[in-house]
Structures are given as C-alpha cells and as structure tokens.
PDB file of N, CA and C in Angstrom:
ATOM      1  N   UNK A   1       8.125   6.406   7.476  1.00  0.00           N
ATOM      2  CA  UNK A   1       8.350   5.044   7.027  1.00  0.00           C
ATOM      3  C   UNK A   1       7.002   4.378   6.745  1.00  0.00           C
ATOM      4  N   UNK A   2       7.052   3.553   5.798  1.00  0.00           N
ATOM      5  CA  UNK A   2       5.553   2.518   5.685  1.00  0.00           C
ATOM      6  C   UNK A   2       6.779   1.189   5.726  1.00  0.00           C
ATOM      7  N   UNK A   3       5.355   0.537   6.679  1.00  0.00           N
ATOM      8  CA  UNK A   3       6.345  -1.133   7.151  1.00  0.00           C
ATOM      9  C   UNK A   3       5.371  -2.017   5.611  1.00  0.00           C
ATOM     10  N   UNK A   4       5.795  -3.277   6.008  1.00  0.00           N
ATOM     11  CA  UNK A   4       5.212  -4.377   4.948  1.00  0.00           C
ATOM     12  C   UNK A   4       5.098  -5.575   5.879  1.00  0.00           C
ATOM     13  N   UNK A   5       4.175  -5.689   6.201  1.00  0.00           N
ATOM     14  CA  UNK A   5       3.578  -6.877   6.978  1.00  0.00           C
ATOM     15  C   UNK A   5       4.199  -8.142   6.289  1.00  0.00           C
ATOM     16  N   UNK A   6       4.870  -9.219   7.138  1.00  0.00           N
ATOM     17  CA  UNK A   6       4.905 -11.041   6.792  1.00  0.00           C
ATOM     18  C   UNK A   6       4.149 -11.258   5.438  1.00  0.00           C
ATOM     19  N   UNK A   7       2.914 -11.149   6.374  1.00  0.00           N
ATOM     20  CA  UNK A   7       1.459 -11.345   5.085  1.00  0.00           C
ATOM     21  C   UNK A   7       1.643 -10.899   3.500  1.00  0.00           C
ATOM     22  N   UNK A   8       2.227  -9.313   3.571  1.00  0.00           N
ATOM     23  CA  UNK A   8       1.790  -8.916   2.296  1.00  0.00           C
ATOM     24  C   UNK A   8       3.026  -9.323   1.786  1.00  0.00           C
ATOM     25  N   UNK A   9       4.224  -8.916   2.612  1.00  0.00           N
ATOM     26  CA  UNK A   9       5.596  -9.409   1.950  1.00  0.00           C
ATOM     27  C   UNK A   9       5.319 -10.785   0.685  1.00  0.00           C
ATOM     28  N   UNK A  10       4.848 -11.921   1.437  1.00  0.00           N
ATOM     29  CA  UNK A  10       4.680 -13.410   1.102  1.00  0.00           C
ATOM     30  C   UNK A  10       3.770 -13.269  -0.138  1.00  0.00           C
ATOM     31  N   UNK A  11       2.607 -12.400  -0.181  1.00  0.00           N
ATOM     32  CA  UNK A  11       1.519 -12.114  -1.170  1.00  0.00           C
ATOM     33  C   UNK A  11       2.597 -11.518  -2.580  1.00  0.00           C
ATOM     34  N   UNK A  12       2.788 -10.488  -2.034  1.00  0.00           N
ATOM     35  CA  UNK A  12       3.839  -9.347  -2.744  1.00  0.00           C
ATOM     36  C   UNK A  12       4.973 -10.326  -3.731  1.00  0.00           C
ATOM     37  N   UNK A  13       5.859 -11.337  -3.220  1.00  0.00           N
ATOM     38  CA  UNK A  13       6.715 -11.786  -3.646  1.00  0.00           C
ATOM     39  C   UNK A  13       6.057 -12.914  -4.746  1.00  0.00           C
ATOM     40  N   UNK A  14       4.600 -13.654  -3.889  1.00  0.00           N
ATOM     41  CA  UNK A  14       3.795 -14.694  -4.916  1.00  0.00           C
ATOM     42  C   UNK A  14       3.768 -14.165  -6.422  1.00  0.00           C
ATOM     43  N   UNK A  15       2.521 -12.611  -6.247  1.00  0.00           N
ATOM     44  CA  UNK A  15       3.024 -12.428  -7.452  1.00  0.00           C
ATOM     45  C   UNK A  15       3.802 -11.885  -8.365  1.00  0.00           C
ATOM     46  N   UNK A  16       4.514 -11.575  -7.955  1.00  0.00           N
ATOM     47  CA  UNK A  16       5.743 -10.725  -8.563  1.00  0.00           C
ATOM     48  C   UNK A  16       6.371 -12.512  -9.517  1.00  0.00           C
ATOM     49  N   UNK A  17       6.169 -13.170  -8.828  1.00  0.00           N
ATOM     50  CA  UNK A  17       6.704 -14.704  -9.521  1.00  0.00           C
ATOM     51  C   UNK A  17       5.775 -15.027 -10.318  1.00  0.00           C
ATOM     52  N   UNK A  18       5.104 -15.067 -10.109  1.00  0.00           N
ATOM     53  CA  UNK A  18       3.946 -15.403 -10.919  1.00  0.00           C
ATOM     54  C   UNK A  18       3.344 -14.890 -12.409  1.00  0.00           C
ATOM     55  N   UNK A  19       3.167 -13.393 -12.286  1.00  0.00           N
ATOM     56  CA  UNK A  19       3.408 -12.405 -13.035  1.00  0.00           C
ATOM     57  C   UNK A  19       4.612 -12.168 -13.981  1.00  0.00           C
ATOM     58  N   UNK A  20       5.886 -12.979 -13.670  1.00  0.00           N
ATOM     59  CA  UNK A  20       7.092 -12.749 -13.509  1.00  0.00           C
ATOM     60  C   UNK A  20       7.517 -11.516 -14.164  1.00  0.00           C
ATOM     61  N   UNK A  21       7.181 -10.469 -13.166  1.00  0.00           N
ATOM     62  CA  UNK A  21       7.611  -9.481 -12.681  1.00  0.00           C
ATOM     63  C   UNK A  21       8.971  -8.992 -12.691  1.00  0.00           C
ATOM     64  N   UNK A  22       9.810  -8.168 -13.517  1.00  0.00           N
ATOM     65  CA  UNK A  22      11.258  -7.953 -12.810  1.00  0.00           C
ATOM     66  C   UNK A  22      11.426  -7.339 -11.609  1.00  0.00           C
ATOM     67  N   UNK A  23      12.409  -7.689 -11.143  1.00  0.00           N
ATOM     68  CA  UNK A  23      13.335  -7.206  -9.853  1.00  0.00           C
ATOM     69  C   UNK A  23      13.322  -5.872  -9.824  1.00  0.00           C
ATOM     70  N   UNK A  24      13.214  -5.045 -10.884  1.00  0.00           N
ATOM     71  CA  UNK A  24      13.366  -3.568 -10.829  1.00  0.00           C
ATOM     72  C   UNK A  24      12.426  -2.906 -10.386  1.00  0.00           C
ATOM     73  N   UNK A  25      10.827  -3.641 -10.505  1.00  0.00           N
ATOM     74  CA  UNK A  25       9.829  -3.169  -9.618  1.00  0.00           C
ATOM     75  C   UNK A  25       9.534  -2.850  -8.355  1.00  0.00           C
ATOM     76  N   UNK A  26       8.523  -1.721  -8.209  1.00  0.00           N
ATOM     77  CA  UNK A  26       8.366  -1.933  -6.874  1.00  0.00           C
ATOM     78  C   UNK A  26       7.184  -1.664  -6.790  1.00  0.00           C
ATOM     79  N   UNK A  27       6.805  -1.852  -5.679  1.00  0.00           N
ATOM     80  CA  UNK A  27       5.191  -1.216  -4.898  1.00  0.00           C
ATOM     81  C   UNK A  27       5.236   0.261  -4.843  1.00  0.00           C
ATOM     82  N   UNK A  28       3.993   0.753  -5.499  1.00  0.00           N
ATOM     83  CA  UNK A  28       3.479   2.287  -5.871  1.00  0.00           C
ATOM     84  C   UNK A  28       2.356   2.127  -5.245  1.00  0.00           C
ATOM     85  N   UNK A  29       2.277   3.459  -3.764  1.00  0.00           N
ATOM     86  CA  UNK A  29       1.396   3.448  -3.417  1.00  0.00           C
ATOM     87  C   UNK A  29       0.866   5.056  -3.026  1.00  0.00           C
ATOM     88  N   UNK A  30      -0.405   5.076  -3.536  1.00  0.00           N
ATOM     89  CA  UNK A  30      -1.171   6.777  -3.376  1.00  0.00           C
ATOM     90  C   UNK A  30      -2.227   6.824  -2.523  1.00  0.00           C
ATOM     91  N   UNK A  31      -2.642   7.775  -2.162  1.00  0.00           N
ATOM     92  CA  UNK A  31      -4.026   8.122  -1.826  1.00  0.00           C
ATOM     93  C   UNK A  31      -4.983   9.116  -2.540  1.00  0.00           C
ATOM     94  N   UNK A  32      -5.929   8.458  -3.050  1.00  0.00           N
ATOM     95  CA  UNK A  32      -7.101   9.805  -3.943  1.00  0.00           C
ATOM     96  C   UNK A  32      -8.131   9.680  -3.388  1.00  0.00           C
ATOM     97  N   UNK A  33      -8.860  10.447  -3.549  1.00  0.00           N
ATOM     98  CA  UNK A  33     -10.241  10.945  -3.347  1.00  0.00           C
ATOM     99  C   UNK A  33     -11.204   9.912  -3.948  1.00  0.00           C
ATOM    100  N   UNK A  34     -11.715   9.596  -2.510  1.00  0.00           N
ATOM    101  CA  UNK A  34     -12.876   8.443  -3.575  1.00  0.00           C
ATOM    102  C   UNK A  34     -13.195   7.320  -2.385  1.00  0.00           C
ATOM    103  N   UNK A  35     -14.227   6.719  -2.600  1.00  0.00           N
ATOM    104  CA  UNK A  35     -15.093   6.427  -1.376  1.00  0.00           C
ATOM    105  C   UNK A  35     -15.690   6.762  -0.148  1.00  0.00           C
ATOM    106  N   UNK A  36     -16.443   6.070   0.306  1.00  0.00           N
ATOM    107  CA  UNK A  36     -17.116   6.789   1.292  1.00  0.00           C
ATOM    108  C   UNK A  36     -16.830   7.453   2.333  1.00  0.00           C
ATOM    109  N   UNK A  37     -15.156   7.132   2.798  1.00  0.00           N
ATOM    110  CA  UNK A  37     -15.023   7.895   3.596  1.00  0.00           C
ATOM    111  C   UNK A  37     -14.266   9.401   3.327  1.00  0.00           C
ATOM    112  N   UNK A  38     -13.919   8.752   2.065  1.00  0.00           N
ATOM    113  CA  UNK A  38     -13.202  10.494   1.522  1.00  0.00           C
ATOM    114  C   UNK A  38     -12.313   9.861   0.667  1.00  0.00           C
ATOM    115  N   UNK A  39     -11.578   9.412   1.291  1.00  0.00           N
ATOM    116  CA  UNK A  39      -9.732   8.217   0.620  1.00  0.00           C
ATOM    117  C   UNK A  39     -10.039   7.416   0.610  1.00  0.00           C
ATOM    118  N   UNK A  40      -8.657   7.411  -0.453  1.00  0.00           N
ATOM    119  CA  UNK A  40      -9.298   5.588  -0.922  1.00  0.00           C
ATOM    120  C   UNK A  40      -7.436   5.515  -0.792  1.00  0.00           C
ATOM    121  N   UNK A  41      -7.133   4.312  -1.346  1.00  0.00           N
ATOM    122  CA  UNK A  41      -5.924   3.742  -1.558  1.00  0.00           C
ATOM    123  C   UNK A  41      -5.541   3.102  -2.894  1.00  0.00           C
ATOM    124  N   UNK A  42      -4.756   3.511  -3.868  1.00  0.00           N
ATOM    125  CA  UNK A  42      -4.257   2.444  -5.165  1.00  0.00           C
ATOM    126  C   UNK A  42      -2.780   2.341  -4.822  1.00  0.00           C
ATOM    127  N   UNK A  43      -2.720   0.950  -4.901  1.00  0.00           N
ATOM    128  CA  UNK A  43      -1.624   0.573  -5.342  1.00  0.00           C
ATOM    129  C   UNK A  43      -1.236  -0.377  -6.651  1.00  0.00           C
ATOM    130  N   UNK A  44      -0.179  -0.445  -7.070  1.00  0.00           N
ATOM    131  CA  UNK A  44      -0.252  -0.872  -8.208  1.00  0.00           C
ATOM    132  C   UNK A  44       1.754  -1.530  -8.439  1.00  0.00           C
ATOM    133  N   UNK A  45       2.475  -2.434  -9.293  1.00  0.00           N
ATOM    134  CA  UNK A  45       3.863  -1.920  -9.853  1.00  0.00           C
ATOM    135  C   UNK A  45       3.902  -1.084 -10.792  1.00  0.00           C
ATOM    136  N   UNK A  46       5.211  -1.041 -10.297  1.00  0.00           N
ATOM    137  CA  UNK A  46       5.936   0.619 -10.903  1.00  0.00           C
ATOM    138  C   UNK A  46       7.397   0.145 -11.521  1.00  0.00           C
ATOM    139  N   UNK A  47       7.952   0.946 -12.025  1.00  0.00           N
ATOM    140  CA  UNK A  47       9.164   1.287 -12.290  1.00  0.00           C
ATOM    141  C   UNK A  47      10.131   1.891 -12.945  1.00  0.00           C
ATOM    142  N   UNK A  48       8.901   3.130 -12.918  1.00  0.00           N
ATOM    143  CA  UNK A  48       9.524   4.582 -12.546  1.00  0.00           C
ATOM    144  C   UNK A  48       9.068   5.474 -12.211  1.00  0.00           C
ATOM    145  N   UNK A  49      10.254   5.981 -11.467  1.00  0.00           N
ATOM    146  CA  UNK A  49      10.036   6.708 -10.628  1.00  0.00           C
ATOM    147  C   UNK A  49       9.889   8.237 -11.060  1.00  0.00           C
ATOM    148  N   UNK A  50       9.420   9.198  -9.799  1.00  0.00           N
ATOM    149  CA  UNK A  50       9.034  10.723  -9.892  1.00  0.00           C
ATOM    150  C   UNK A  50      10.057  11.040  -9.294  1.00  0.00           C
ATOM    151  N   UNK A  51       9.682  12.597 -10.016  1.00  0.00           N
ATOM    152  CA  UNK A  51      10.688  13.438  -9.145  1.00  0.00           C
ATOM    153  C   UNK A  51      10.329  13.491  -7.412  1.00  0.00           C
ATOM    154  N   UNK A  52       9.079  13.792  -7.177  1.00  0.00           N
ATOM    155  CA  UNK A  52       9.035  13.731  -5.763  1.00  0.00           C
ATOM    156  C   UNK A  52       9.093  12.643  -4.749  1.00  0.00           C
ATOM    157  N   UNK A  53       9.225  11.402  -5.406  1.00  0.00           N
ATOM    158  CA  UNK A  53       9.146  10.274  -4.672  1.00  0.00           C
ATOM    159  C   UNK A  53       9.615   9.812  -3.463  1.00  0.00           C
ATOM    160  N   UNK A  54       8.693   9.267  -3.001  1.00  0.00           N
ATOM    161  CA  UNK A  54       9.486   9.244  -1.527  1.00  0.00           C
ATOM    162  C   UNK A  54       9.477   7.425  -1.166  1.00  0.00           C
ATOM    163  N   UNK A  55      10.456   7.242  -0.896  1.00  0.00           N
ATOM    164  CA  UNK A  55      10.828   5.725  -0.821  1.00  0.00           C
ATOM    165  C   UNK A  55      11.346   5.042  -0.384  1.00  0.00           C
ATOM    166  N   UNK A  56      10.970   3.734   0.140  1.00  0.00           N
ATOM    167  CA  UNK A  56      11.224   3.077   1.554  1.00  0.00           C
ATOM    168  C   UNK A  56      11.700   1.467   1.554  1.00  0.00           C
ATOM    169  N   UNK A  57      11.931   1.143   2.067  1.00  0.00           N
ATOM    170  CA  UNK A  57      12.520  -0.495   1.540  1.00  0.00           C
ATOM    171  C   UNK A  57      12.223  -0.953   3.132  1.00  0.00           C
ATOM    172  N   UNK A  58      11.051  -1.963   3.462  1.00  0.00           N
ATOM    173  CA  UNK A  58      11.006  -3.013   4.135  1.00  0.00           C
ATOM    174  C   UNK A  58      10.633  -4.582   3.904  1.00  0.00           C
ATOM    175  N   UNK A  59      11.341  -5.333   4.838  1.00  0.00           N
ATOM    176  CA  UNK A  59      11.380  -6.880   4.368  1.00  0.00           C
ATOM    177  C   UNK A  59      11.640  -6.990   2.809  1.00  0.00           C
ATOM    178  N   UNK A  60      12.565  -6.232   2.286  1.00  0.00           N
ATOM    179  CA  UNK A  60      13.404  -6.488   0.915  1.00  0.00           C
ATOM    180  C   UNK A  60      11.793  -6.286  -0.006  1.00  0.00           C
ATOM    181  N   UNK A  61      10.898  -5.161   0.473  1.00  0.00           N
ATOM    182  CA  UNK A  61       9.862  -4.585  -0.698  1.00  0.00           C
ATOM    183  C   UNK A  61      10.257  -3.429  -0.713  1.00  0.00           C
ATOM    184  N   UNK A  62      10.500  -2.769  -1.753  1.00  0.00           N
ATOM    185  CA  UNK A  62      10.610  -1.563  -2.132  1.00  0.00           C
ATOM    186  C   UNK A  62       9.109  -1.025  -2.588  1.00  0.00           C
ATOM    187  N   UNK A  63       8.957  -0.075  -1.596  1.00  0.00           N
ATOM    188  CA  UNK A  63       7.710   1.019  -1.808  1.00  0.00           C
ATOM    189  C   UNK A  63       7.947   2.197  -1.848  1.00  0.00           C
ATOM    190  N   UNK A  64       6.867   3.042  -2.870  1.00  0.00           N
ATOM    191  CA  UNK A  64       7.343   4.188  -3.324  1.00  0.00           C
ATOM    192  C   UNK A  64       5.666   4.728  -3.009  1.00  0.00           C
ATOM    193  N   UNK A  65       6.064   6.133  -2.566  1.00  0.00           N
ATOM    194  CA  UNK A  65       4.626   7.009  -2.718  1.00  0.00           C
ATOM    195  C   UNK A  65       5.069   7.982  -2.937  1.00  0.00           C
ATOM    196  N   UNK A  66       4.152   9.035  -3.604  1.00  0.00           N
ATOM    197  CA  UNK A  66       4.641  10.555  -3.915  1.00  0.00           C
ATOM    198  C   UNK A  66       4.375  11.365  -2.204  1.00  0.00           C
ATOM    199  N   UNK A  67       4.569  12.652  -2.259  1.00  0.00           N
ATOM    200  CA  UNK A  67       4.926  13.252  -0.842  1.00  0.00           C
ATOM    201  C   UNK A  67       3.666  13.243  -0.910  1.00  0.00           C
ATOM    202  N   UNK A  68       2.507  13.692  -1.083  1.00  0.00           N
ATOM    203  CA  UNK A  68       0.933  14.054  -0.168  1.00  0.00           C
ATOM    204  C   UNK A  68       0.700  13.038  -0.056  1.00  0.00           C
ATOM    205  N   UNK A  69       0.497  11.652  -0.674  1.00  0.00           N
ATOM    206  CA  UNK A  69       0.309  10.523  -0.151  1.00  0.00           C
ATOM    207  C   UNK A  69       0.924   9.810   1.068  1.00  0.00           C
ATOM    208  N   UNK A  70       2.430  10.141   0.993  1.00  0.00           N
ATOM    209  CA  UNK A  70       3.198  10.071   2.257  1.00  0.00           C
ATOM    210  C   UNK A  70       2.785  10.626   3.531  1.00  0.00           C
ATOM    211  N   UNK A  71       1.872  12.022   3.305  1.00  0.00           N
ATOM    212  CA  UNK A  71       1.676  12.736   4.628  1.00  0.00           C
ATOM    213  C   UNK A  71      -0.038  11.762   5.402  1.00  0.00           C
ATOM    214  N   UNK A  72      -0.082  10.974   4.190  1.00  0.00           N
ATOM    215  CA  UNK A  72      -1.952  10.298   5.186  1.00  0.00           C
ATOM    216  C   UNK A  72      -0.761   8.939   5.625  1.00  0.00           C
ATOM    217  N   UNK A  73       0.133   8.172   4.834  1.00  0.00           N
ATOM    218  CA  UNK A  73       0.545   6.883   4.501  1.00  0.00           C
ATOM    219  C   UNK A  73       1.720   7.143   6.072  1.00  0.00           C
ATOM    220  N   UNK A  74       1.923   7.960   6.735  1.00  0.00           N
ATOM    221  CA  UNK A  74       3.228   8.009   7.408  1.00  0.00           C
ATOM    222  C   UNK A  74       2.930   6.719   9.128  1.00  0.00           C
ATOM    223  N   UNK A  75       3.868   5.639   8.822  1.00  0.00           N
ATOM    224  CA  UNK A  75       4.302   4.839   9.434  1.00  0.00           C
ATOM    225  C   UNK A  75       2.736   3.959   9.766  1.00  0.00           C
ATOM    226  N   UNK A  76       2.196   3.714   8.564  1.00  0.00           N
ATOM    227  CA  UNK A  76       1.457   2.554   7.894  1.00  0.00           C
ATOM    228  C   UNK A  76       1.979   1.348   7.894  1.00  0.00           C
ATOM    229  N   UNK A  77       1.306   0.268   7.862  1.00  0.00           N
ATOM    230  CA  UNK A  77       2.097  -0.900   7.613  1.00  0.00           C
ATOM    231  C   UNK A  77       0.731  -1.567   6.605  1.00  0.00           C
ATOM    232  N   UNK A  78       1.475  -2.235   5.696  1.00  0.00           N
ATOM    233  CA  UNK A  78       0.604  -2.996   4.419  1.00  0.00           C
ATOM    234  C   UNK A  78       0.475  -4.205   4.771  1.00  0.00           C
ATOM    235  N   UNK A  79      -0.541  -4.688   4.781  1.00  0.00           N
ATOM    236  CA  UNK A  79      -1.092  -6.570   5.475  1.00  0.00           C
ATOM    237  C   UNK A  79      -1.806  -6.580   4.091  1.00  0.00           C
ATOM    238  N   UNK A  80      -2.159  -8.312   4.586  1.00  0.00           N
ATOM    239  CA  UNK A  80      -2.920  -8.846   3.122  1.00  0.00           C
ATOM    240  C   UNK A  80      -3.595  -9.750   3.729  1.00  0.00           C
ATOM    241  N   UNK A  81      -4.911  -9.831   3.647  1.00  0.00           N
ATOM    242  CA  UNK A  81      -5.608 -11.591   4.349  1.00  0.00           C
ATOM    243  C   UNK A  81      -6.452 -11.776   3.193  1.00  0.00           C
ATOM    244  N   UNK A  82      -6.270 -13.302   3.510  1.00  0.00           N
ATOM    245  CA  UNK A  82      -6.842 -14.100   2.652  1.00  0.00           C
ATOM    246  C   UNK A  82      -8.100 -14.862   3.417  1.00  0.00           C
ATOM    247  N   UNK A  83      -8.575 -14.340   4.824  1.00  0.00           N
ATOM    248  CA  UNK A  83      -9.271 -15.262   5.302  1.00  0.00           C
ATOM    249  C   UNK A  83     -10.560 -14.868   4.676  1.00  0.00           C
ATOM    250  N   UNK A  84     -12.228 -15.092   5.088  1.00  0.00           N
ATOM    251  CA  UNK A  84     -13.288 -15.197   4.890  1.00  0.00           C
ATOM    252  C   UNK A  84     -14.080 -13.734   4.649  1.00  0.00           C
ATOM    253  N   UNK A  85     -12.843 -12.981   5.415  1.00  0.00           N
ATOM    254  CA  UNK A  85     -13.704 -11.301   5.126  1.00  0.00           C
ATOM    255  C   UNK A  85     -13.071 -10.668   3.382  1.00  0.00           C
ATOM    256  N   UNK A  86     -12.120 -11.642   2.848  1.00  0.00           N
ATOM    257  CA  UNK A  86     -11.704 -11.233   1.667  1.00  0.00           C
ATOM    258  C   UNK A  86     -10.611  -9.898   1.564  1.00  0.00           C
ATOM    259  N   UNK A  87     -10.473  -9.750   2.561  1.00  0.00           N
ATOM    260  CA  UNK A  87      -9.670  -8.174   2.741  1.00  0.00           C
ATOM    261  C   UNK A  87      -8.792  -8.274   1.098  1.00  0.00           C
ATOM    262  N   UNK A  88      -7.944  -8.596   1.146  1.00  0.00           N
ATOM    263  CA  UNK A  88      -6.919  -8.816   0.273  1.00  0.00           C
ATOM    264  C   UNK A  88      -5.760  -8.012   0.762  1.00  0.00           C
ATOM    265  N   UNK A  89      -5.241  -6.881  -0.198  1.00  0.00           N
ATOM    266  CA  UNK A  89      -4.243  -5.820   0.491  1.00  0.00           C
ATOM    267  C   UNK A  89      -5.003  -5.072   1.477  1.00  0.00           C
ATOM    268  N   UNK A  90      -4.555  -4.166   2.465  1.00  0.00           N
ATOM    269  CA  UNK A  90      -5.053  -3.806   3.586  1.00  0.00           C
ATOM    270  C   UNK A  90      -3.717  -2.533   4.237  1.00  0.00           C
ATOM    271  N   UNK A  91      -4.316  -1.189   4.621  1.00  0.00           N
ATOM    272  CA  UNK A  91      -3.384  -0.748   5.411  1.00  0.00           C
ATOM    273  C   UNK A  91      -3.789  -0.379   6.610  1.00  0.00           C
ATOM    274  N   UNK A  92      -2.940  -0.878   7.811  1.00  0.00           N
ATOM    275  CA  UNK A  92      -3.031  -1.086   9.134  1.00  0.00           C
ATOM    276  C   UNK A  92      -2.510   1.063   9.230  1.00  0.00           C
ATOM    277  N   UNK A  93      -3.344   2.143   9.224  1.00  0.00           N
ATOM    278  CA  UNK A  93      -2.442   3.228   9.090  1.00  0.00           C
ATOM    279  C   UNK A  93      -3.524   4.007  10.736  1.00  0.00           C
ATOM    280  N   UNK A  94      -2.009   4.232  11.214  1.00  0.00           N
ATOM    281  CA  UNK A  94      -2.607   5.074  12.360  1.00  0.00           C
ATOM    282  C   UNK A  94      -3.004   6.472  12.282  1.00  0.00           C
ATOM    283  N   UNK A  95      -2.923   7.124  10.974  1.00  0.00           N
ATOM    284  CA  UNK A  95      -3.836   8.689  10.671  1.00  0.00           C
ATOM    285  C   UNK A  95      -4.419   8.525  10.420  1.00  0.00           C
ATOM    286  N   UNK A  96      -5.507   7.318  10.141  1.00  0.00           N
ATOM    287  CA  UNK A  96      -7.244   7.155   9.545  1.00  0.00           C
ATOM    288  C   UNK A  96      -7.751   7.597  11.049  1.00  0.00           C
ATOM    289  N   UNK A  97      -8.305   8.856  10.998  1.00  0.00           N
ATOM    290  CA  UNK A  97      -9.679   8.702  12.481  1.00  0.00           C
ATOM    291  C   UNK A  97     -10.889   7.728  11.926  1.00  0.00           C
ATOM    292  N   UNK A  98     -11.532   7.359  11.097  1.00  0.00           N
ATOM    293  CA  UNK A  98     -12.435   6.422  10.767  1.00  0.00           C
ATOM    294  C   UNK A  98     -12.179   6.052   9.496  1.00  0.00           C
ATOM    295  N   UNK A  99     -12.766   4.567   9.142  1.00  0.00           N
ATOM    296  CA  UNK A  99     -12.908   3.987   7.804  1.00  0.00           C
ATOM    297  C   UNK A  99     -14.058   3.510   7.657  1.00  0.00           C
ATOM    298  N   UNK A 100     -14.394   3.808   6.252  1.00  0.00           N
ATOM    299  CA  UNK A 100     -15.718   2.480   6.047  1.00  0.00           C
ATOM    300  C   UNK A 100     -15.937   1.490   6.328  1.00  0.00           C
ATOM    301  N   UNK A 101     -17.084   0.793   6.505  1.00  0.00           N
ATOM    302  CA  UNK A 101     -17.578  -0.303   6.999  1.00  0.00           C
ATOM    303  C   UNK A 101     -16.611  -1.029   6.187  1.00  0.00           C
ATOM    304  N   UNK A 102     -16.308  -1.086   4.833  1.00  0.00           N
ATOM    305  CA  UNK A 102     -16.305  -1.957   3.880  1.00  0.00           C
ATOM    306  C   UNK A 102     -14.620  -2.322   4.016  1.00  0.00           C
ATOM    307  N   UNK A 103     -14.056  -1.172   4.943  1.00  0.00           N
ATOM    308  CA  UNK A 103     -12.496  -1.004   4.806  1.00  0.00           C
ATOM    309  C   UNK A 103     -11.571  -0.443   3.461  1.00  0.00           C
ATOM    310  N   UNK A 104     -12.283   0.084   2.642  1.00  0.00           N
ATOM    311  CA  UNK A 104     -11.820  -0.001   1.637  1.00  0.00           C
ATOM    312  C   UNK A 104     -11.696   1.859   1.108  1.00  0.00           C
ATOM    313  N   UNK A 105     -11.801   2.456   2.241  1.00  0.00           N
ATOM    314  CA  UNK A 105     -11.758   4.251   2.235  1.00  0.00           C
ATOM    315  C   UNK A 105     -11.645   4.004   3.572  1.00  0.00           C
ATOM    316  N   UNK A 106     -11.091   5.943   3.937  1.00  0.00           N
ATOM    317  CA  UNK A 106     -10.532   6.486   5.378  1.00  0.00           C
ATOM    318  C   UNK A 106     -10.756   7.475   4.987  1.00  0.00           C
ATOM    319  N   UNK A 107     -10.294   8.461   6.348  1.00  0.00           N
ATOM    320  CA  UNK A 107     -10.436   9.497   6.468  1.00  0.00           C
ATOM    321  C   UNK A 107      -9.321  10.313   7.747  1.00  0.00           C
ATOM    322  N   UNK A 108      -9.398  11.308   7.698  1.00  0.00           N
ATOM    323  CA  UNK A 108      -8.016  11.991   8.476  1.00  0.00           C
ATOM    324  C   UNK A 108      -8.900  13.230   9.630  1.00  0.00           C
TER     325      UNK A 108
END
C-alpha cells in the first residue's frame, strides 16, 4: 500500500482544481536512478494506465506505480509542506536506509 498524507491529499486536490484537471486522473508515481543518493522520485498525472500497474486508492487519491517502483515505494506515505524548508511533495518511505541532505534522493 502507499498512504496519502492530510497534507498532500489537500495539495493534491488544490491542484487538480486549479489545473482543472479531470476526475479520471490520478497520481503516477516511479522511482529512477538519479541523485545523490542513487533514487530519486517522479511523480506526475496520469491517465493511463500500464499493463503492470499497481494501484491504490487512499483519502479518495488514486495512485498508481509500476511493480519495481512499488518494491522501494511499499507502505510509503506522500506528505507535502509548505513550511520554510520548501519540501513541497515528500515521501515519508520506510525502505530508504539513507537520503540526501537535500531530501530529494534515497537509497535501499
């Protein structure tokens, strides 16, 4: 499972309105190769889907990742802050053994 934090839910829904976004979208999320610690994270909307997709619905967000991304992403939860460190999106994921200073790469 990947959860969806209050935070990002509230972020998530802003712009989806904003953007005005259809309903048929969802949150697409991967892991590639890239930054300092090895992984990185993109997410992006989607709406459509793969054959391998693997896909999850919390707090009424539908998120989708393909399976190897699923195996770093498993029972992650997605936050978003807006305070002074700028984070923006953010994953709270308990298979990172370390991340960059910057937060913005991990590693397994």
């Amino acid at each position: 499972m990947i959860f969806i934090a209050d935070s990002a839910k509230e972020k998530i829904d802003e712009l989806k309105s904003s953007a005005n976004i259809a309903d048929d979208f969802f949150i697409r999320v991967s892991v590639v190769s890239g930054g300092c610690s090895g992984l990185s994270y993109k997410m992006d909307f989607d709406n459509e889907s793969q054959e391998k997709d693997q896909v999850f619905e919390d707090r009424g967000i539908k998120i989708v990742t393909d399976l190897k991304s699923f195996l770093y992403l498993f029972n992650s939860t997605l936050e978003f802050s807006s305070g002074l460190d700028g984070k923006g999106f953010y994953f709270v994921n308990p298979n990172a053994t370390r991340e960059c200073g910057c937060g913005e790469s991990f590693a397994v």
